[in-house]
Protein backbone atom coordinates (compact mmCIF):
# COMPACT_ATOMS: atom_id res chain seq x y z
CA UNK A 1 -77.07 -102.58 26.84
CA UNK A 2 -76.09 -98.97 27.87
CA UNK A 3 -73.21 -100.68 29.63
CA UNK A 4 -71.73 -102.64 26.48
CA UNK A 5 -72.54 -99.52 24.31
CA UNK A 6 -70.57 -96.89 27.18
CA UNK A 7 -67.70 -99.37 27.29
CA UNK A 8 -67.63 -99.73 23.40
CA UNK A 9 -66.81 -95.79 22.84
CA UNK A 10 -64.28 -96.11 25.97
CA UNK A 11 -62.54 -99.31 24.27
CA UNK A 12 -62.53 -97.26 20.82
CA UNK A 13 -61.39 -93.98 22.75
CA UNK A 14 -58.50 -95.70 23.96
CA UNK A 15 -57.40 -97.58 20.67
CA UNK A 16 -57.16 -93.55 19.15
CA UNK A 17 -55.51 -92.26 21.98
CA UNK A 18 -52.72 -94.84 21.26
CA UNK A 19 -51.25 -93.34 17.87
CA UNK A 20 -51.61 -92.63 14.34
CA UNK A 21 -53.85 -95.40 13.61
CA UNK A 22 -56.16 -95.89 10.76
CA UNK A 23 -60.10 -95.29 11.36
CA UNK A 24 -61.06 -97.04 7.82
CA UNK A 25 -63.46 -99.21 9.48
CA UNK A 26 -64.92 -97.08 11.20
CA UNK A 27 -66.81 -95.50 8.84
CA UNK A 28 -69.34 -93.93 11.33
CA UNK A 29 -67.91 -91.63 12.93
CA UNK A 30 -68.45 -87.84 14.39
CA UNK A 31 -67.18 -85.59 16.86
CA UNK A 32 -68.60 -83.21 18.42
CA UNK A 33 -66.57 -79.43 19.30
CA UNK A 34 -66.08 -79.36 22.79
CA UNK A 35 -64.57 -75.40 23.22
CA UNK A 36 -66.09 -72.25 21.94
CA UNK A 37 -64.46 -72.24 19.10
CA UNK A 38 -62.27 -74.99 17.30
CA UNK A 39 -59.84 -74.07 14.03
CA UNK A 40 -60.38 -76.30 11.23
CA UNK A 41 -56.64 -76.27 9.59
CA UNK A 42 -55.21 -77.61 6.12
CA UNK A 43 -52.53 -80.43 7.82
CA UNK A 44 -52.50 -81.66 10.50
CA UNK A 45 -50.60 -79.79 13.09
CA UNK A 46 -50.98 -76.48 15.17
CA UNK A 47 -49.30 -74.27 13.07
CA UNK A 48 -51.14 -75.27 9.74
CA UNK A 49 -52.91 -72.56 8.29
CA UNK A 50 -56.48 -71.88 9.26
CA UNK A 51 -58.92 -72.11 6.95
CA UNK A 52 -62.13 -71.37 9.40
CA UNK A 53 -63.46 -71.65 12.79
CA UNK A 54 -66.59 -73.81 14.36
CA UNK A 55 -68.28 -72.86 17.14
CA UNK A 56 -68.88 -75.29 20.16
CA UNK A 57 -71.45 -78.15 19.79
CA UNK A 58 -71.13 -78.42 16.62
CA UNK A 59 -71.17 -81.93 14.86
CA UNK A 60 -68.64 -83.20 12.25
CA UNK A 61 -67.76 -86.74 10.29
CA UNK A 62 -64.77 -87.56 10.32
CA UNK A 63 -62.96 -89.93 7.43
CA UNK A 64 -60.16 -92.55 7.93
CA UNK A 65 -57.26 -90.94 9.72
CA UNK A 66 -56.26 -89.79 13.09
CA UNK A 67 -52.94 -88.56 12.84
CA UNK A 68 -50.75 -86.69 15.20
CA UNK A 69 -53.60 -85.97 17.88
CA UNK A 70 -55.83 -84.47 14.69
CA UNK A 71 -58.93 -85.90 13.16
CA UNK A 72 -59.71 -86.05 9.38
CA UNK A 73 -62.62 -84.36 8.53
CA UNK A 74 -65.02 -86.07 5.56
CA UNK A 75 -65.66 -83.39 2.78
CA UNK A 76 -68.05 -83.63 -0.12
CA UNK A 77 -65.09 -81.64 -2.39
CA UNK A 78 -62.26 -84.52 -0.81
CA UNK A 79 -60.22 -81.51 0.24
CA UNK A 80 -58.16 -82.69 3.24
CA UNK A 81 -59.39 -80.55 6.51
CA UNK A 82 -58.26 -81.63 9.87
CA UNK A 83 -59.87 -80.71 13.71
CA UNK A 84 -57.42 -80.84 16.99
CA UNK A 85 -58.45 -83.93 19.59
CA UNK A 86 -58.47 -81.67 22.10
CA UNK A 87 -60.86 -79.45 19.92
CA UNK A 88 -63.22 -82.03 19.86
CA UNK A 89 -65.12 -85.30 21.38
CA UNK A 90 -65.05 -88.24 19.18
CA UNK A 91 -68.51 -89.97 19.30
CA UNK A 92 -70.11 -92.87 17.41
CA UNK A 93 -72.86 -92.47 15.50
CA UNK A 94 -75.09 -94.45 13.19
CA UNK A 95 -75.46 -94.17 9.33
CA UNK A 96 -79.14 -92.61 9.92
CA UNK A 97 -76.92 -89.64 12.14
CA UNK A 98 -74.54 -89.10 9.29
CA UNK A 99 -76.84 -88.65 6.96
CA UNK A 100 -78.84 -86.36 8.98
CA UNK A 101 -76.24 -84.30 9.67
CA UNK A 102 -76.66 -80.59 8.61
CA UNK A 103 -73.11 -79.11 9.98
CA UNK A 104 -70.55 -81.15 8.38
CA UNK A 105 -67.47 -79.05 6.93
CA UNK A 106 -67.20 -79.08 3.60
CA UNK A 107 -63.78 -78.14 1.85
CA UNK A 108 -63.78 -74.30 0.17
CA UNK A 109 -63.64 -76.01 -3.48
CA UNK A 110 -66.94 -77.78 -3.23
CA UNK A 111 -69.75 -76.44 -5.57
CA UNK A 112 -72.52 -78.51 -4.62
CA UNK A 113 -75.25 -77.90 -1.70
CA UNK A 114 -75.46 -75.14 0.91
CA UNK A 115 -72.52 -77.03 2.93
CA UNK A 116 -70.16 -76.40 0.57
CA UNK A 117 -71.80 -73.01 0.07
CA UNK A 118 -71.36 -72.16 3.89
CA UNK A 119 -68.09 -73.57 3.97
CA UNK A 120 -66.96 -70.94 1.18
CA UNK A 121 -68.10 -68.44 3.44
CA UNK A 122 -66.38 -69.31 6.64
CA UNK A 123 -63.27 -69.82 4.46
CA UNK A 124 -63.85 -66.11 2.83
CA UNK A 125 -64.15 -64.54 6.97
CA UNK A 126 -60.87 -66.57 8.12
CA UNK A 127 -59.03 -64.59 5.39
CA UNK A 128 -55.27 -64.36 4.53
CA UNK A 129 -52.45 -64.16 6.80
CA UNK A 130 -50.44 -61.25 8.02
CA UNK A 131 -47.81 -61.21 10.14
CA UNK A 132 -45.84 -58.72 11.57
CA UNK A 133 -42.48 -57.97 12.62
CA UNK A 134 -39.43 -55.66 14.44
CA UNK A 135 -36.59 -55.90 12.87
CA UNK A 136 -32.85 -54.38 13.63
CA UNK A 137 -29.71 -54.71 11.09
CA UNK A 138 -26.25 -53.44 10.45
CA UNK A 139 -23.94 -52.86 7.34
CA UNK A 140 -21.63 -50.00 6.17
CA UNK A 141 -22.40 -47.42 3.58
CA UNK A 142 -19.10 -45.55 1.85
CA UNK A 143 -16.77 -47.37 4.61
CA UNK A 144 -19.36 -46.10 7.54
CA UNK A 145 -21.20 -48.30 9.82
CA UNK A 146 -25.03 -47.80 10.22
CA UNK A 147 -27.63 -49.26 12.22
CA UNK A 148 -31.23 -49.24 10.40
CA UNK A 149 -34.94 -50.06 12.12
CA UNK A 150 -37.82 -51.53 10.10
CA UNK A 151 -41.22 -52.65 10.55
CA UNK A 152 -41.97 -55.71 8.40
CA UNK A 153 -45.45 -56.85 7.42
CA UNK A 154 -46.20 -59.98 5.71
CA UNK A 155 -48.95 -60.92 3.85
CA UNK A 156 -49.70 -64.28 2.73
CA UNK A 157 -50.34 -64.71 -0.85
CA UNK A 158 -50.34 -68.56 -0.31
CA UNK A 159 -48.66 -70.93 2.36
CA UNK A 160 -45.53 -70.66 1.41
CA UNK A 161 -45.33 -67.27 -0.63
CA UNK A 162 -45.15 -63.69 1.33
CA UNK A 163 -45.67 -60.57 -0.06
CA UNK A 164 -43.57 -58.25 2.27
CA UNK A 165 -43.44 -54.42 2.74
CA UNK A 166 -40.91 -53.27 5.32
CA UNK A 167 -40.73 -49.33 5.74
CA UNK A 168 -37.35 -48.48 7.55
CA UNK A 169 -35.32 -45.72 9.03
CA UNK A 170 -31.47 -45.16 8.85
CA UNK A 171 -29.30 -42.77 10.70
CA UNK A 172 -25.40 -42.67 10.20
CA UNK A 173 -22.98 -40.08 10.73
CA UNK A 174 -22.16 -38.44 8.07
CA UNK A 175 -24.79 -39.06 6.50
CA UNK A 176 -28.10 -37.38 5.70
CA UNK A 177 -31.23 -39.13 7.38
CA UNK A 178 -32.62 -42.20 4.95
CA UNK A 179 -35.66 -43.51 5.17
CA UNK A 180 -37.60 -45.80 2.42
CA UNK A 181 -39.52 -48.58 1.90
CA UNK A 182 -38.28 -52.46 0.97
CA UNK A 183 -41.01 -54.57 -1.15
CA UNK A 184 -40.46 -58.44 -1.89
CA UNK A 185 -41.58 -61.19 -2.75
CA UNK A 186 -39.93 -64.26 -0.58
CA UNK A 187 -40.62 -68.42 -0.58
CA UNK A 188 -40.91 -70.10 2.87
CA UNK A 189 -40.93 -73.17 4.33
CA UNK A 190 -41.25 -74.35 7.63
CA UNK A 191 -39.95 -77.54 9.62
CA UNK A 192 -42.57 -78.62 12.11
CA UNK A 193 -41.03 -79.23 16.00
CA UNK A 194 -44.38 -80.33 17.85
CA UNK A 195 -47.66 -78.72 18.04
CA UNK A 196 -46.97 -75.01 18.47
CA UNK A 197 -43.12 -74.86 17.89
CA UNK A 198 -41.22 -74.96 14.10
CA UNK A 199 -38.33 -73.62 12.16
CA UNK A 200 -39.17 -71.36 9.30
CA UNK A 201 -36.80 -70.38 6.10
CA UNK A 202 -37.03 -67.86 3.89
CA UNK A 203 -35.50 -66.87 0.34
CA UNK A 204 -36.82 -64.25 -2.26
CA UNK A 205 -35.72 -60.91 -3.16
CA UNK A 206 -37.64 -57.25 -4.26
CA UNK A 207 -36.59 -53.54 -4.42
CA UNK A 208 -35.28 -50.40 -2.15
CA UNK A 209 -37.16 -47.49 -2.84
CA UNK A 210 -35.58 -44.39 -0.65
CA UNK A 211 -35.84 -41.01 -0.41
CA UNK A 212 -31.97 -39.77 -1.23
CA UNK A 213 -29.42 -41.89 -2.75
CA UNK A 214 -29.82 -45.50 -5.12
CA UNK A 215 -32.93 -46.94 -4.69
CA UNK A 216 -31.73 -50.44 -5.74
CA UNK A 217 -32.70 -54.50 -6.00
CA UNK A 218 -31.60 -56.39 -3.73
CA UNK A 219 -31.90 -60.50 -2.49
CA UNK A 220 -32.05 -61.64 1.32
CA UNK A 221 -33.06 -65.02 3.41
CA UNK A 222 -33.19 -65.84 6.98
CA UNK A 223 -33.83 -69.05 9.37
CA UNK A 224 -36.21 -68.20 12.36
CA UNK A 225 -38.02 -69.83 15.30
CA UNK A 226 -41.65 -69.76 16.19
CA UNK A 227 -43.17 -71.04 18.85
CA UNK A 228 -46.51 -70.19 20.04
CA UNK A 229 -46.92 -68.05 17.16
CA UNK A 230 -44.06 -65.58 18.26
CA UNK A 231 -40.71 -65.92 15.89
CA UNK A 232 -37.06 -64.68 16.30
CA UNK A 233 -35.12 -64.71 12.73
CA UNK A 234 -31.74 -64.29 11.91
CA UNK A 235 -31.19 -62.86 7.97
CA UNK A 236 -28.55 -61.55 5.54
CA UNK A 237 -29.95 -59.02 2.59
CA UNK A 238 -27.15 -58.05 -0.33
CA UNK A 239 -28.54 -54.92 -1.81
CA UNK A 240 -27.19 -54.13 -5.40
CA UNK A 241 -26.58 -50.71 -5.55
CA UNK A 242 -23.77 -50.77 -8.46
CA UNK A 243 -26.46 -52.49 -10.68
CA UNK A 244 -28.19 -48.27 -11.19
CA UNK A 245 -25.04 -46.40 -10.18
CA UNK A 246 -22.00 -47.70 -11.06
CA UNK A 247 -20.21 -45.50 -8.89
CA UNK A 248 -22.52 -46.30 -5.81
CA UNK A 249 -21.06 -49.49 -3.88
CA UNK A 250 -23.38 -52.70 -3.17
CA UNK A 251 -24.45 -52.90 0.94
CA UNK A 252 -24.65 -56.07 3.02
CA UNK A 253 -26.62 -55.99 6.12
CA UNK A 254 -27.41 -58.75 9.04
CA UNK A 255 -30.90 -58.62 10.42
CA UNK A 256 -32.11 -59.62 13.66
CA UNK A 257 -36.29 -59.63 13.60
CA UNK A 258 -38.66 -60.87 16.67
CA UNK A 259 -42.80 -60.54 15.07
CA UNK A 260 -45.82 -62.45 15.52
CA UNK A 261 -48.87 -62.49 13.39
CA UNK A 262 -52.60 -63.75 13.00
CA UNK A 263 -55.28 -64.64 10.46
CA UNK A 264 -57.89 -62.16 9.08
């Protein structure tokens, strides 16, 4: 019986392994985390956002999909959560097991039981994102060329909305030494190339606060790279310096930026 049992799990091991196939009637299932700690993400893919960790050993349900070498997680609140296959050991278990269970994730919106209570609480330590980044740009300022430095940091108000702040430093000749602070808001979205790589663009626009000359609005995008949670992005920012001083002339600068960033 152990036998037929052992080569049941390898048969349905093997039948995953294979794609992106439906587990619908397999209604019973769990895995278990196999590394000391697994992310439990929104999507499934390796750069989806976070939304908290489980230690090893633990035990969770999964609920009709494996897709791209992820596992659906079952949730009370039917908020879609997904666990890596190479986070975790799929195992069968029986309806008694399921039941039983004590550790299953529950999505952040749920408002029933302790699981959804703990669940809250895991989501509340993984925190928002913040990344940060280097960033080095040219443009010309009354028909002078200047080179400017900034430090970016992003903050994640939602997947694909950043709050940024990016203090910088300018130093052109003939010129007295600027320095200031640029604050936006910016929309992103991100084109998924594997597990750990993606392109990333970005669109939004804020305000230039410095400390002599226009502090003015101004609108900027870029196109980047990540992979392995390091990025390289290429931008263009227009900043509208005639829109408060007529007599001051608009600046256009190209950005290179190389950043990485984590979850909190």
């Amino acid at each position: 019986m152990k036998k037929i049992e052992g080569f049941g799990s390898l048969l349905l091991g093997i039948l995953l392994g294979l794609g992106n196939i439906s587990l619908a009637q397999a209604k019973n299932l769990e895995v278990r985390v196999n590394v000391k700690e697994a992310s439990i993400r929104e999507a499934p893919n390796g750069t989806a956002k976070v939304v908290l960790k489980v230690a090893s050993g633990k035990i969770l349900a999964i609920d009709g999909v494996r897709k791209n070498g992820f596992f659906k997680l079952k949730t009370k609140s039917g908020k879609e959560l997904w666990i890596s296959d190479r986070e975790a050991k799929l195992k069968e278990a029986s309806k008694e097991e399921v039941d039983a269970a004590k550790d299953l994730v529950e999505g952040s919106d749920s408002d029933d039981g302790q699981d959804g209570k703990e669940a809250d609480d895991d989501t509340k330590k993984s925190g928002k994102k913040i990344t940060f980044d280097l960033g080095l740009s040219s443009g010309a300022s009354n028909g002078s060329g200047y080179l400017e430095l900034n430090l970016g940091v992003n903050y994640y108000l939602k997947p694909w909305l950043i709050f940024r702040n990016a203090p910088f430093y300018r130093r052109a000749v003939g010129e007295s030494k600027i320095f200031g602070l640029d604050s936006s808001l910016n929309g992103v979205t991100s084109l998924e190339l594997g597990k750990v790589a993606g392109v990333n663009f970005l669109a939004g626009g804020g305000y230039r606060f410095r400390n002599v000359g226009t502090s003015a609005p101004f609108l900027e995008g870029a196109v980047g790279v990540n992979l392995a949670g390091f990025g390289i992005q290429l931008g263009i920012k227009q900043i509208y310096n005639s829109m408060i001083d007529e007599a001051s002339d608009n600046e256009t600068q190209f950005i290179v930026q190389a950043g990485g960033g984590a979850s909190f």
